[in-house]
Protein backbone atom coordinates (compact mmCIF):
# COMPACT_ATOMS: atom_id res chain seq x y z
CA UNK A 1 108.77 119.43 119.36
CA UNK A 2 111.21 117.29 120.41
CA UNK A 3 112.05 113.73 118.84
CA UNK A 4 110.59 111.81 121.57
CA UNK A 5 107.43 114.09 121.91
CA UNK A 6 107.17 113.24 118.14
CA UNK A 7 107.77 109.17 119.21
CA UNK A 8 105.15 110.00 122.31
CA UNK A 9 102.46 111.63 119.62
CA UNK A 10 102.94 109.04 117.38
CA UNK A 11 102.88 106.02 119.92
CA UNK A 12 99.58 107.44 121.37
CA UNK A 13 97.82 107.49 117.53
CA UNK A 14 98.79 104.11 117.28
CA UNK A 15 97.02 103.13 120.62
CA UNK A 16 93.73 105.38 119.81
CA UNK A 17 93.50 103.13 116.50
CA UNK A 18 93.98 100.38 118.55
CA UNK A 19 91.38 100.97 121.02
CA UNK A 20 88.42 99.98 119.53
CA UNK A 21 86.88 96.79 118.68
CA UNK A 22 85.65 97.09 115.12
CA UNK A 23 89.79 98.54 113.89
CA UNK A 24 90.87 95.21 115.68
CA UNK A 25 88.72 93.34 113.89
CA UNK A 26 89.80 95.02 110.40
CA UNK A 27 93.05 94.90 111.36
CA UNK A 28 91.83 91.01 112.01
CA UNK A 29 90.58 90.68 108.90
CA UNK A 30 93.63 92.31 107.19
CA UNK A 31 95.83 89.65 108.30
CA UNK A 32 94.74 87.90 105.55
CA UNK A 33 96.08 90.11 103.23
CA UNK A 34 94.80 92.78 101.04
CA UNK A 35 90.95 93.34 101.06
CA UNK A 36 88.63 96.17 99.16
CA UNK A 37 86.54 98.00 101.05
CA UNK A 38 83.66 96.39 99.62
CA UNK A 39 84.76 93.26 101.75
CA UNK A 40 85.09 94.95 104.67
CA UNK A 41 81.58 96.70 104.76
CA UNK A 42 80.07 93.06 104.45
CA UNK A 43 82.68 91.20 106.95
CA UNK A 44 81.64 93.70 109.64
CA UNK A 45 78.26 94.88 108.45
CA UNK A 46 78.82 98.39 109.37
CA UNK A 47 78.15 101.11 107.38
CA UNK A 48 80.36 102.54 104.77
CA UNK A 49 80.77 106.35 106.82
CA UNK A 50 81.64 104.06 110.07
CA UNK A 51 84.47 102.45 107.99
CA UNK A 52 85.82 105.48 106.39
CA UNK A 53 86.16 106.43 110.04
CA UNK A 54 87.98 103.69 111.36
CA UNK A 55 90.30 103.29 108.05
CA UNK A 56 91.21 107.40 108.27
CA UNK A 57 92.33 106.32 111.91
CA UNK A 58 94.44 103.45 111.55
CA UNK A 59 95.90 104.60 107.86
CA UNK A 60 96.82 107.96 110.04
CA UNK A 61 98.53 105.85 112.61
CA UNK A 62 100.55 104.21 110.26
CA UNK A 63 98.70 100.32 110.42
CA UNK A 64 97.31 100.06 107.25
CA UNK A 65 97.79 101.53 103.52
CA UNK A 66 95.12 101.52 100.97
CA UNK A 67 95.26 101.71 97.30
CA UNK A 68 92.54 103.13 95.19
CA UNK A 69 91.22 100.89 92.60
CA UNK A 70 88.26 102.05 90.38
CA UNK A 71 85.43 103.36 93.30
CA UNK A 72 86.90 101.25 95.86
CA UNK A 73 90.01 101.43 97.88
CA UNK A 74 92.26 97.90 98.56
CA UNK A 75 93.26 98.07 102.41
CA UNK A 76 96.18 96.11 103.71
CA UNK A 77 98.37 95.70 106.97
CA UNK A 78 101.38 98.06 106.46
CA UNK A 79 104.57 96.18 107.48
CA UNK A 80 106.60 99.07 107.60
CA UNK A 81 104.01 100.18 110.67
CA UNK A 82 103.29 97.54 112.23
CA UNK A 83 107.08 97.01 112.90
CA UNK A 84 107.18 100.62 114.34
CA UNK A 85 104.42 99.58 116.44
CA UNK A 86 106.07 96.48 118.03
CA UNK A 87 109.43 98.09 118.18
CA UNK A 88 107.79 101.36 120.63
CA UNK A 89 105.66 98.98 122.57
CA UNK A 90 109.06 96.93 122.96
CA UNK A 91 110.73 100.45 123.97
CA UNK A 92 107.85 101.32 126.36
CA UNK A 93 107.63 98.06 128.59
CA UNK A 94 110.54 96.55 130.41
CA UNK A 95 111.95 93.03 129.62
């Protein structure tokens, strides 16, 4: 695999986390800062299975970290990724 079929992969994880409305609006919500999962499940009144989903999606792309404390996990915006993202979107469109 070469490096940019790596940057291609990685680029397209990035947009499938993207491309649904409820990881937006975590990813809304995360802006915020830090926020347990607990939070989460009440901010967007879905149920805990439907946000394991969407976390294992946009912690696999790279958006968001989590941290485990006690029987919850503490999600936040990863900076580190979310510069990566706006750096290959910057690569990928003209201007």
């Amino acid at each position: 695999m070469t490096a940019q079929t790596a940057d291609t992969a990685e680029l397209a994880r990035v947009f499938k986390a993207l491309g649904d409305e409820n990881r937006l609006r975590i990813l809304a919500l995360l802006r915020g800062g830090e926020r347990c999962a607990c939070r989460l499940l009440d901010d967007l009144q879905i149920t805990q299975p439907t946000l394991s989903h969407h976390m294992k999606l946009l912690v696999d792309a790279g958006l968001v970290t989590g941290r485990r404390e006690g029987k919850w996990t503490h999600y936040s915006i990863s900076p580190a990724g979310a510069a990566r993202t706006l750096e290959a979107v910057r690569d990928l469109l003209p201007g």
